[in-house]
Protein backbone atom coordinates (compact mmCIF):
# COMPACT_ATOMS: atom_id res chain seq x y z
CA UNK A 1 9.94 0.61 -8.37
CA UNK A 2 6.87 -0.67 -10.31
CA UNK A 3 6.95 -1.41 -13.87
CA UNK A 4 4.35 1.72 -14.32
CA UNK A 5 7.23 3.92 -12.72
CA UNK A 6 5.17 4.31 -9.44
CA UNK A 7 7.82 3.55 -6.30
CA UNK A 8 5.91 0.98 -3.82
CA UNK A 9 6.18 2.65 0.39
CA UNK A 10 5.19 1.75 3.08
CA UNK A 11 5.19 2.88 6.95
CA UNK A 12 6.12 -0.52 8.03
CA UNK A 13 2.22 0.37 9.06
CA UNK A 14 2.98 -1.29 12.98
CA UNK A 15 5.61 2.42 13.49
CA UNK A 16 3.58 5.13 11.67
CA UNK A 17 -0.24 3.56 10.19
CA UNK A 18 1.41 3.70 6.39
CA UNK A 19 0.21 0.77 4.60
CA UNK A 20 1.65 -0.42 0.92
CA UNK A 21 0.93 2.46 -1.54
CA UNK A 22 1.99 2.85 -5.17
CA UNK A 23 3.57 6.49 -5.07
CA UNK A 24 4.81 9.25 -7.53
CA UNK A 25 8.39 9.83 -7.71
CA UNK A 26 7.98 13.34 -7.81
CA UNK A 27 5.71 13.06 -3.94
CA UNK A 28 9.31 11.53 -2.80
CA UNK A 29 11.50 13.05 -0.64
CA UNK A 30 15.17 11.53 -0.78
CA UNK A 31 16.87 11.56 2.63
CA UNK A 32 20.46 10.41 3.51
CA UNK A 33 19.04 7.68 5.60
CA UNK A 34 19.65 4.65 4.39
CA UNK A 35 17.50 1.12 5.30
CA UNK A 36 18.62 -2.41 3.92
CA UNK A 37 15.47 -3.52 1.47
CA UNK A 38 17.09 -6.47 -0.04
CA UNK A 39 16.01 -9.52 1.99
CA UNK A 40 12.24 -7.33 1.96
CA UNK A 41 9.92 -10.17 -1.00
CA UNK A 42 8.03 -8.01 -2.66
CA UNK A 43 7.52 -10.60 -6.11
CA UNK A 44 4.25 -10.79 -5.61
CA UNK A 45 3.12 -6.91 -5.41
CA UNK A 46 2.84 -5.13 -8.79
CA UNK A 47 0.65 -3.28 -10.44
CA UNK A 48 -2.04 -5.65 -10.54
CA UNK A 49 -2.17 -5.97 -7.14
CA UNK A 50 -3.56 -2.30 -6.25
CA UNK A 51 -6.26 -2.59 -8.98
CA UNK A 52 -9.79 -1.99 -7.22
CA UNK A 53 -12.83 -4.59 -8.16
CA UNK A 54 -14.98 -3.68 -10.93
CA UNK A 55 -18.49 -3.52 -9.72
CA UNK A 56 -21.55 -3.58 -11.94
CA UNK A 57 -22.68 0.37 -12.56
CA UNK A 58 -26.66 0.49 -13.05
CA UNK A 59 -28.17 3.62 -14.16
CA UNK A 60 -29.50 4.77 -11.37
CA UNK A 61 -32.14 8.26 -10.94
CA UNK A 62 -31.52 11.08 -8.96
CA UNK A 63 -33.68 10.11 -6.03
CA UNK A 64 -31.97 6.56 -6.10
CA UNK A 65 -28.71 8.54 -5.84
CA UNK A 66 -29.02 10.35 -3.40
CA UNK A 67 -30.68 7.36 -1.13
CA UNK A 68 -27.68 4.80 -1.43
CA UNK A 69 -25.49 4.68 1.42
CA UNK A 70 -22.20 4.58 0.76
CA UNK A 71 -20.39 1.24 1.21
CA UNK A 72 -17.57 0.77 3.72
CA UNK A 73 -14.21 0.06 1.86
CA UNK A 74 -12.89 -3.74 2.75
CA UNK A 75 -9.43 -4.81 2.37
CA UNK A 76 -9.00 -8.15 1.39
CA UNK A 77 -7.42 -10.83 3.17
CA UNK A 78 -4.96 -11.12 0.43
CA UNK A 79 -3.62 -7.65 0.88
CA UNK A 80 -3.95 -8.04 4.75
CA UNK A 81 -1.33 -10.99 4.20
CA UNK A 82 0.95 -8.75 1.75
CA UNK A 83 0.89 -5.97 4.49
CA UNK A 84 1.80 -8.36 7.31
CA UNK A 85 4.77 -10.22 5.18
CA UNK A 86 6.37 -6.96 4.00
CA UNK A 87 5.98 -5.54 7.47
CA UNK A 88 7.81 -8.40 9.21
CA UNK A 89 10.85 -8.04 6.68
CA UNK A 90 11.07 -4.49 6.62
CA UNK A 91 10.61 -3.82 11.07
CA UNK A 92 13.78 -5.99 11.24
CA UNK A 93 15.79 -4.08 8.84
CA UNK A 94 14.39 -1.11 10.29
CA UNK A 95 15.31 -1.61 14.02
CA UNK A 96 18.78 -2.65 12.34
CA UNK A 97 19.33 1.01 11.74
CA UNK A 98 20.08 3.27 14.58
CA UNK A 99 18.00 6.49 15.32
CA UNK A 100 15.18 4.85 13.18
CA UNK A 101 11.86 3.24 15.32
């Protein structure tokens, strides 16, 4: 859990694509499966860390609007690293469990 009350999930994203994502508890649904988290670092993933960069907004006309292309959304290396670290933890406690792959 995140100190804004959000619960941090993920897939591991190598079994089903899920990357981390800060999610509601009420979206949650509580199974009787149960996975061993505790040797899983997440320290360094709060809040903070799903904030998306501030870009410069220019006043733009309708005609300018309706030219710009939409930008492709990049991930940062940063969260690449956080994905791959978490993932590595988590797959081991994962295949630990049986019926769970």
């Amino acid at each position: 859990q995140l100190d804004s009350g959000l619960l941090l999930v993920t897939g591991p994203y190598k079994i089903n694509g899920v990357p981390l994502r800060r999610v509601n508890q009420a979206y949650v649904i509580p199974t009787s499966t149960s996975v061993d988290v505790s040797k899983v670092d997440v320290a360094a993933i709060n809040d903070e860390f799903f904030a998306k960069p501030e870009e410069a907004k220019a006043k733009k006309s309708a005609d300018a609007f309706f030219q710009e292309e939409k930008k492709a959304v990049v991930v940062s290396e940063e969260k690449k690293a956080a994905q791959k670290k978490v993932d590595a933890a988590l797959l081991s406690a994962v295949t630990a469990v049986p019926n769970l792959k």
